[in-house]
Protein backbone atom coordinates (compact mmCIF):
# COMPACT_ATOMS: atom_id res chain seq x y z
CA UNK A 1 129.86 101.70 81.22
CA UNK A 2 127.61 100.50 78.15
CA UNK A 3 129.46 97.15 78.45
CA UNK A 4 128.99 97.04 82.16
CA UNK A 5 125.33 97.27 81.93
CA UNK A 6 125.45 94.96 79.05
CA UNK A 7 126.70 92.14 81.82
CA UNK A 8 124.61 93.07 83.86
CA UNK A 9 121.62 92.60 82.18
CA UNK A 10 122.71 88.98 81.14
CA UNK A 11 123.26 87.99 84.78
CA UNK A 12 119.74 89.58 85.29
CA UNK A 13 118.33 86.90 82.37
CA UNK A 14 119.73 84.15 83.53
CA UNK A 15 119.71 84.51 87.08
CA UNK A 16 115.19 84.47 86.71
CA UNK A 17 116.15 81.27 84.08
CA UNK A 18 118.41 79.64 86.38
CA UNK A 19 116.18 80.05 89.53
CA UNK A 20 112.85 79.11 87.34
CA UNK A 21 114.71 76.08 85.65
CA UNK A 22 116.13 75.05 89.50
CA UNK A 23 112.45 75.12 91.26
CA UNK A 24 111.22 73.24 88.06
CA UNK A 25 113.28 70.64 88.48
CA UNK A 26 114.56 70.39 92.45
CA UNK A 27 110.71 72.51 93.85
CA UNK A 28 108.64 69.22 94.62
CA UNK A 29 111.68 67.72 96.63
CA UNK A 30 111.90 70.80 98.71
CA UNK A 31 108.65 71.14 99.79
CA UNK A 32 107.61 74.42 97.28
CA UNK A 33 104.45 72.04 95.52
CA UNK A 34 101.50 73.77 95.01
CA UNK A 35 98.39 71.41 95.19
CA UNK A 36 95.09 72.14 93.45
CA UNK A 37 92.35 73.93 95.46
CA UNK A 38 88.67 75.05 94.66
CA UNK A 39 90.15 78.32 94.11
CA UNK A 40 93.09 77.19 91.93
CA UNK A 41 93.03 77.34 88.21
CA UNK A 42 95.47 74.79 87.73
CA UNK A 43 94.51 70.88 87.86
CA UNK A 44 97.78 68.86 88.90
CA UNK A 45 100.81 69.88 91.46
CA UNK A 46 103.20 72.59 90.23
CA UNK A 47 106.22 73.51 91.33
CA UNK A 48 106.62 77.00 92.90
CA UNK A 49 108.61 79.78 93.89
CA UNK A 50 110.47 80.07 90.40
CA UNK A 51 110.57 84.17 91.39
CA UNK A 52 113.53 83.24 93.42
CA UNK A 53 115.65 84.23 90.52
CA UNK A 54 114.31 87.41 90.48
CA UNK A 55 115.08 87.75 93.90
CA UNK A 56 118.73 87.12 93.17
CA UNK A 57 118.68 88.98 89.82
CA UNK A 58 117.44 92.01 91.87
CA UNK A 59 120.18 91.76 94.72
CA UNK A 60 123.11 91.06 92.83
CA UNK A 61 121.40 94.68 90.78
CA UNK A 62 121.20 96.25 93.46
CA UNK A 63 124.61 96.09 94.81
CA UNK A 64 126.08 96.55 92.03
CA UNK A 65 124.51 99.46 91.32
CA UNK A 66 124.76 100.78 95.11
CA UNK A 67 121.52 101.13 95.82
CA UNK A 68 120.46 102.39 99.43
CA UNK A 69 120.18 99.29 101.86
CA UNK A 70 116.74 100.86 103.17
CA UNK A 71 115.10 100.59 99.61
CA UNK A 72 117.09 97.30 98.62
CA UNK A 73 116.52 94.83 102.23
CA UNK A 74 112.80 95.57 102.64
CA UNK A 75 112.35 94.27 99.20
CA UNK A 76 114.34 91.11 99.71
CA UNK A 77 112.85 90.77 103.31
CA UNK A 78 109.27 90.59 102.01
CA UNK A 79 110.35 88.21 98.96
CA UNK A 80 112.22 85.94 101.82
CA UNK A 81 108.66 85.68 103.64
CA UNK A 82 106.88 85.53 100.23
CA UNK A 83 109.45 82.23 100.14
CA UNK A 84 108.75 81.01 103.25
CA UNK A 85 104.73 80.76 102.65
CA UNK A 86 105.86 79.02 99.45
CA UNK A 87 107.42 76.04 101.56
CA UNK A 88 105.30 76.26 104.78
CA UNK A 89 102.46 78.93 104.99
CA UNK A 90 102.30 81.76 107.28
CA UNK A 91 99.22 83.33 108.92
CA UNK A 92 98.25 85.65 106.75
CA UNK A 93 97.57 88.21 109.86
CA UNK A 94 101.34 87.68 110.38
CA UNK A 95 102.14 87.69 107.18
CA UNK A 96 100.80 91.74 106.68
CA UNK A 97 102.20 92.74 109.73
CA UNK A 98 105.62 91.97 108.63
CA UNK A 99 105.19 92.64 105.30
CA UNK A 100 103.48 96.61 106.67
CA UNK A 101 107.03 96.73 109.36
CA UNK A 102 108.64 96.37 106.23
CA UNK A 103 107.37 99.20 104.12
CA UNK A 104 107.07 101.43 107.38
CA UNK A 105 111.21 100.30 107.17
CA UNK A 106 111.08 101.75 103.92
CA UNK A 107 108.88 105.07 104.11
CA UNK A 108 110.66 106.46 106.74
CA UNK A 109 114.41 105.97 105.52
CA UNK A 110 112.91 107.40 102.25
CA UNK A 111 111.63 110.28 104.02
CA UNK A 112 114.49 110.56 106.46
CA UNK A 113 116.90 111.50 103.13
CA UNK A 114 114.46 113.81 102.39
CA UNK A 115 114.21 118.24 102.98
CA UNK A 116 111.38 117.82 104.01
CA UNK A 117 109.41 117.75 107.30
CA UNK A 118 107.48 114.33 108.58
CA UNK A 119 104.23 114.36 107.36
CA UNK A 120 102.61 111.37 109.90
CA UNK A 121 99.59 111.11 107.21
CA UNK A 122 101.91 110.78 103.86
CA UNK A 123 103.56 108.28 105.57
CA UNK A 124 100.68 106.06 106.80
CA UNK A 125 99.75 106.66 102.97
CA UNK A 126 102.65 105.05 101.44
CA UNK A 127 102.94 102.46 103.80
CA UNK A 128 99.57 101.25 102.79
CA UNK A 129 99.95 102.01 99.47
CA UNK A 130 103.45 99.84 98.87
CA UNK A 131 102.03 96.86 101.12
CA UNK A 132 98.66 96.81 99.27
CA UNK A 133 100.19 96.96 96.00
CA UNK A 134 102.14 93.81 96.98
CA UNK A 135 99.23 91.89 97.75
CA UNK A 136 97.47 93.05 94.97
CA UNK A 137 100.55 91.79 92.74
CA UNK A 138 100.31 88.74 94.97
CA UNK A 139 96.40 88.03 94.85
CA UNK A 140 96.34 88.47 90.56
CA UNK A 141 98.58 85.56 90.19
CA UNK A 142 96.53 82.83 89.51
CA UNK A 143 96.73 81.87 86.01
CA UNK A 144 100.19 81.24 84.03
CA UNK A 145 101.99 84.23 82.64
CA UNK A 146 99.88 86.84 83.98
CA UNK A 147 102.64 87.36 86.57
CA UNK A 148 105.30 87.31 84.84
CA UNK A 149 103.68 89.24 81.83
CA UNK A 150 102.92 92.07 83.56
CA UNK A 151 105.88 91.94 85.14
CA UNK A 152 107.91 92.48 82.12
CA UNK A 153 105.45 95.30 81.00
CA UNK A 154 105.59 96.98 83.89
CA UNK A 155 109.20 97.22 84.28
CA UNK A 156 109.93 98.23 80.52
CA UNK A 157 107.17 100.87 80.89
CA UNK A 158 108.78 101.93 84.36
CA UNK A 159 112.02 102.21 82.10
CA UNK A 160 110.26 103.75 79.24
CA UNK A 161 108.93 106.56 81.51
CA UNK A 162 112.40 107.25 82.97
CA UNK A 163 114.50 107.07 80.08
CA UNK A 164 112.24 109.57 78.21
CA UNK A 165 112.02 112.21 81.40
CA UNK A 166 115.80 111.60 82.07
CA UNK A 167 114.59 111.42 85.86
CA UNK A 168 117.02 108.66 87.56
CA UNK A 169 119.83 106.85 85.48
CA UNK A 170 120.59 104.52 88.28
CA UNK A 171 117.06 103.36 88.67
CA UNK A 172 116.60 103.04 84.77
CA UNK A 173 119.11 100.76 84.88
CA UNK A 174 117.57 98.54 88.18
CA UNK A 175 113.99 98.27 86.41
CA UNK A 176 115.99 97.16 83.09
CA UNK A 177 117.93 94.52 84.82
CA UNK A 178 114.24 93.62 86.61
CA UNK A 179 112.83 92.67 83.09
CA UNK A 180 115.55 90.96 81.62
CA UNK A 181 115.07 88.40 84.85
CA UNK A 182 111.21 88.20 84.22
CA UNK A 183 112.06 87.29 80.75
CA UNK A 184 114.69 84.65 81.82
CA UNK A 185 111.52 83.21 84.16
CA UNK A 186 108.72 84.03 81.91
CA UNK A 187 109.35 80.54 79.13
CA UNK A 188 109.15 78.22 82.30
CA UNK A 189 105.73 79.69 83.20
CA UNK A 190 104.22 80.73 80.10
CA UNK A 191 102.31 79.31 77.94
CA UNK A 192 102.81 76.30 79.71
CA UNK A 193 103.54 76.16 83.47
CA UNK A 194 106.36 74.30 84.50
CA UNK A 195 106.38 76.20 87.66
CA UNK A 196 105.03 79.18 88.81
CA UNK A 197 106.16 82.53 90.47
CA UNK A 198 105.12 81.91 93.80
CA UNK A 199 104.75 84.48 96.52
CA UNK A 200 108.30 84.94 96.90
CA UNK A 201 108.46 86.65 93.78
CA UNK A 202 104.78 88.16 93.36
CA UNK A 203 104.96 89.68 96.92
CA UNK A 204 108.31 90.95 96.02
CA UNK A 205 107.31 92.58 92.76
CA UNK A 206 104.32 94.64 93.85
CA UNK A 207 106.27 95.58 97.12
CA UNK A 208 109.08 97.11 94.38
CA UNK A 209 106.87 98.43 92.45
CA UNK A 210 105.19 100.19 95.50
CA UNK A 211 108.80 101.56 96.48
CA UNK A 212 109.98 102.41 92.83
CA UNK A 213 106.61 105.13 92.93
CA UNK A 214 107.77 106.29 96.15
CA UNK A 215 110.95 107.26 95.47
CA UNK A 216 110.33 108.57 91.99
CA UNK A 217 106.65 110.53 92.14
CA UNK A 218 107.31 114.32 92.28
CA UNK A 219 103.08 115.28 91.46
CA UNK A 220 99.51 113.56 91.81
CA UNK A 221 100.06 113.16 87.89
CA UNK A 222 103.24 111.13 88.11
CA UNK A 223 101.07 108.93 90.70
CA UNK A 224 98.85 108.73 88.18
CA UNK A 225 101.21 107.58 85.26
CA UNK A 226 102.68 104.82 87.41
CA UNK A 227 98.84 103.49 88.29
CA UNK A 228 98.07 103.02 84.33
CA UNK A 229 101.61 100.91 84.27
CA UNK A 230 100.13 98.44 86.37
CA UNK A 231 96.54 99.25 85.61
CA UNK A 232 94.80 95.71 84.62
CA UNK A 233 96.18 94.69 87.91
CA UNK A 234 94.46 97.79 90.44
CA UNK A 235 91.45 97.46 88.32
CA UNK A 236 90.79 93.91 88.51
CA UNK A 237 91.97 94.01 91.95
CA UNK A 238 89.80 97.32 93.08
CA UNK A 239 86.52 96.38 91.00
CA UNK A 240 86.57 92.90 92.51
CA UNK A 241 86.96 93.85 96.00
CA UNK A 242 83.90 96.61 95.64
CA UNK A 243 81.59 93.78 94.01
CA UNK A 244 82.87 91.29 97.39
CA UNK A 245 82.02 94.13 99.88
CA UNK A 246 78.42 94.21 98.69
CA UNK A 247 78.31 90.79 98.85
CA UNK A 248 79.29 91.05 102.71
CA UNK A 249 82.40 88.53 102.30
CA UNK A 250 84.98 88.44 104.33
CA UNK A 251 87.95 90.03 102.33
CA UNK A 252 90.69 87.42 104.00
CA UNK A 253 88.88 84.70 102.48
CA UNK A 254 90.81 83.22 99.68
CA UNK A 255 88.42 83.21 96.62
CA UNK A 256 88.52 83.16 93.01
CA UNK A 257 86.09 85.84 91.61
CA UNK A 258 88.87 88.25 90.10
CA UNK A 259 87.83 88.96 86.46
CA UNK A 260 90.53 86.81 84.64
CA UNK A 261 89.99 84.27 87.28
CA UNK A 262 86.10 83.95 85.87
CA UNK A 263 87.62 84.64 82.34
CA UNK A 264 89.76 81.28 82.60
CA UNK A 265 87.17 78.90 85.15
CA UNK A 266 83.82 80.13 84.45
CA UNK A 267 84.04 81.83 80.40
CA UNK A 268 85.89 78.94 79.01
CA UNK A 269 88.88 81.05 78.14
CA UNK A 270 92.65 79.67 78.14
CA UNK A 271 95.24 80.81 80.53
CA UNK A 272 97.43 82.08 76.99
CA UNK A 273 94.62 84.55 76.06
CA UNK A 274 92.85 85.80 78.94
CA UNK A 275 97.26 86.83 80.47
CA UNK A 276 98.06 87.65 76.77
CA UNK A 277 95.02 90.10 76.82
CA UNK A 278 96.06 91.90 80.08
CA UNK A 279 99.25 92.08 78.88
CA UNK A 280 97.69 94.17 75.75
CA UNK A 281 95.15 96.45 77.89
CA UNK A 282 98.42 96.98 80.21
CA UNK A 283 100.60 98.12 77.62
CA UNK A 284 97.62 100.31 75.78
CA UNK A 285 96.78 101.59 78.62
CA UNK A 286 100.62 102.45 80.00
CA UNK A 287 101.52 103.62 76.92
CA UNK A 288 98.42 106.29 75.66
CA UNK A 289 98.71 107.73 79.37
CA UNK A 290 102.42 108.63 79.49
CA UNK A 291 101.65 110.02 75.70
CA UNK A 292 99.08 112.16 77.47
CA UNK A 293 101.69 113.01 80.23
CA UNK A 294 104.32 113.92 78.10
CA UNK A 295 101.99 115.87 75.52
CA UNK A 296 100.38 117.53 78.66
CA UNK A 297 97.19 117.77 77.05
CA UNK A 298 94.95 116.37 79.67
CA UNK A 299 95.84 115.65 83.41
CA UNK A 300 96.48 111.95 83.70
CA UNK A 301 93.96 110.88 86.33
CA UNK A 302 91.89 111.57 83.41
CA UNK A 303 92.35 109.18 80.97
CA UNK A 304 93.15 106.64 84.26
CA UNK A 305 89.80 107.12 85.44
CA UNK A 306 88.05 106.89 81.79
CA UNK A 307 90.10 103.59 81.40
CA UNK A 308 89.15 102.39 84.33
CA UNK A 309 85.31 103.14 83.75
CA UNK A 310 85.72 100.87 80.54
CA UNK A 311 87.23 98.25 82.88
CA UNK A 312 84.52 98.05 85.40
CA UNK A 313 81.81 97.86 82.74
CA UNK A 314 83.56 95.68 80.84
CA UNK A 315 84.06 93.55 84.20
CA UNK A 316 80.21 93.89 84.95
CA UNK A 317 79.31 92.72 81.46
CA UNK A 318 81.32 89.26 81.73
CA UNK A 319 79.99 88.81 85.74
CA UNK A 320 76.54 89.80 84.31
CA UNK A 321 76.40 87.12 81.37
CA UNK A 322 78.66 84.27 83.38
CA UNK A 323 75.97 84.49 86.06
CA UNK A 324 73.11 84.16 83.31
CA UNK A 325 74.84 81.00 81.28
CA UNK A 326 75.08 79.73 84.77
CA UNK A 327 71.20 80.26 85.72
């Protein structure tokens, strides 16, 4: 069995190489190019949709490892779409309805192998909850590594906190296999970008992620615990679309006023420290709250909340002095 998961695991590694090292080099000829824009924070035409082997690394997993077909095909029908806006561009309209069909898809087989009774409201939850976290995955990928950073943190955390509570062997394993792939993409995109993630596999990331809490929350404080795994990520994301609403913008408007977007364009900052440092708060912050889960000390939300307090202020210190240096 220990030799089985051994293989599997390398297929995972270099199935994200192999797909990162194939858009490098064959992307521009297919059509996945993506060109500079006022919002971008990259200056010349890059190569995209490396996720791809992620994609496969996560389908050949979860077959393998017999995973339901109603938590495995929702994924892979998102990161298809996420592909497809990589070569063409969808409506974005079109693009949430689809991607919302899909978690509804999800939710309700989820809930369907459940005891218990429909709850209409739970499931409206979730289903906003996995297709936000998706684009939310999707919107912080801007810069080079950040994806695929926090990608690898947030799947060995995901595996930390299972291992350690003994909760789902079979999942353990998936989320494993998930960051040996983002390690097999992460040299072609960090520090240097030779191509980048793409939507196919930053849509299909948060849109796991989003499904991996479903499936595996039992309390508020296990909700909790898997927020602070992705934490940099919901912060930035949350704090930026708060400071945008009092602005009266229009949310669908692509922009680039995320904090490590300001960090990188506005702050002078390179790409290597300003992912390198979310990595760090991520794993700081993922880490000391599943201590505090597993000492039981303090209820999680706690220390969430506290850490997210530092973020904001932290966030409205740069935004404060950026905006002066620019007066």
């Amino acid at each position: 069995m220990v030799e089985h998961k051994i293989i599997l695991y390398l297929i995972s590694l270099l199935s994200g190489a192999a797909g990162a090292w194939a858009c490098a080099r064959f992307g521009t000829f297919a059509g996945f190019v993506d060109y500079p824009s006022r919002r971008s924070s990259h200056v010349k035409p890059t190569p995209k949709g490396g996720g791809i082997g992620v994609l496969v690394a996560f389908i050949i997993s979860s077959i393998i490892l017999e995973c339901h077909i109603c938590f495995w095909l929702p994924v892979v029908f998102v990161a298809i779409l996420g592909l497809m806006d990589d070569r063409k561009g969808i409506s974005p309209f079109v693009r949430l309805c689809l991607q919302t069909g899909a978690a509804f898809v999800m939710v309700l087989a989820v809930f369907s192998m459940g005891s218990g009774s429909f709850n209409f409201c739970y499931i409206i939850f979730w289903v906003i909850f996995i297709t936000g976290t998706a684009n939310c995955y999707n919107f912080m990928d801007g810069i080079n590594g950040i994806a695929g950073l926090t990608a690898s943190a947030l799947f060995f955390l995901c595996w930390l906190f299972l291992r350690s509570s003994g909760s789902d062997t079979l999942l353990s394993v998936l989320v494993l296999s998930l960051l040996f792939a983002c390690l097999g993409f992460l040299p072609f995109n960090f520090p240097g970008a030779k191509v980048f993630m793409g939507d196919c596999g930053s849509l299909m990331i948060g849109f796991l992620f989003g499904g991996i809490v479903l499936i595996s929350v039992n309390s508020i404080n296990d909700f909790f615990l898997y927020i602070a795994f992705l934490f940099p990520f919901y912060a930035d994301a949350v704090t930026t679309m708060v400071i945008r609403i009092k602005k009266r913008e229009n949310l669908f408007k692509a922009h680039r006023s995320h904090l490590y977007q300001i960090l990188v364009n506005e702050a002078g900052f390179s790409h290597f420290v300003v992912a390198l440092l979310y990595f760090v708060v991520q794993m700081i912050t993922g880490i000391g709250v599943l201590y505090f889960y597993q000492q039981h000390a303090y209820r999680v939300f706690l220390p969430v909340g506290l850490s997210f307090a530092g973020f904001a202020f932290f966030s409205g210190m740069v935004r404060y002095r950026v905006a002066k240096w620019q007066v």
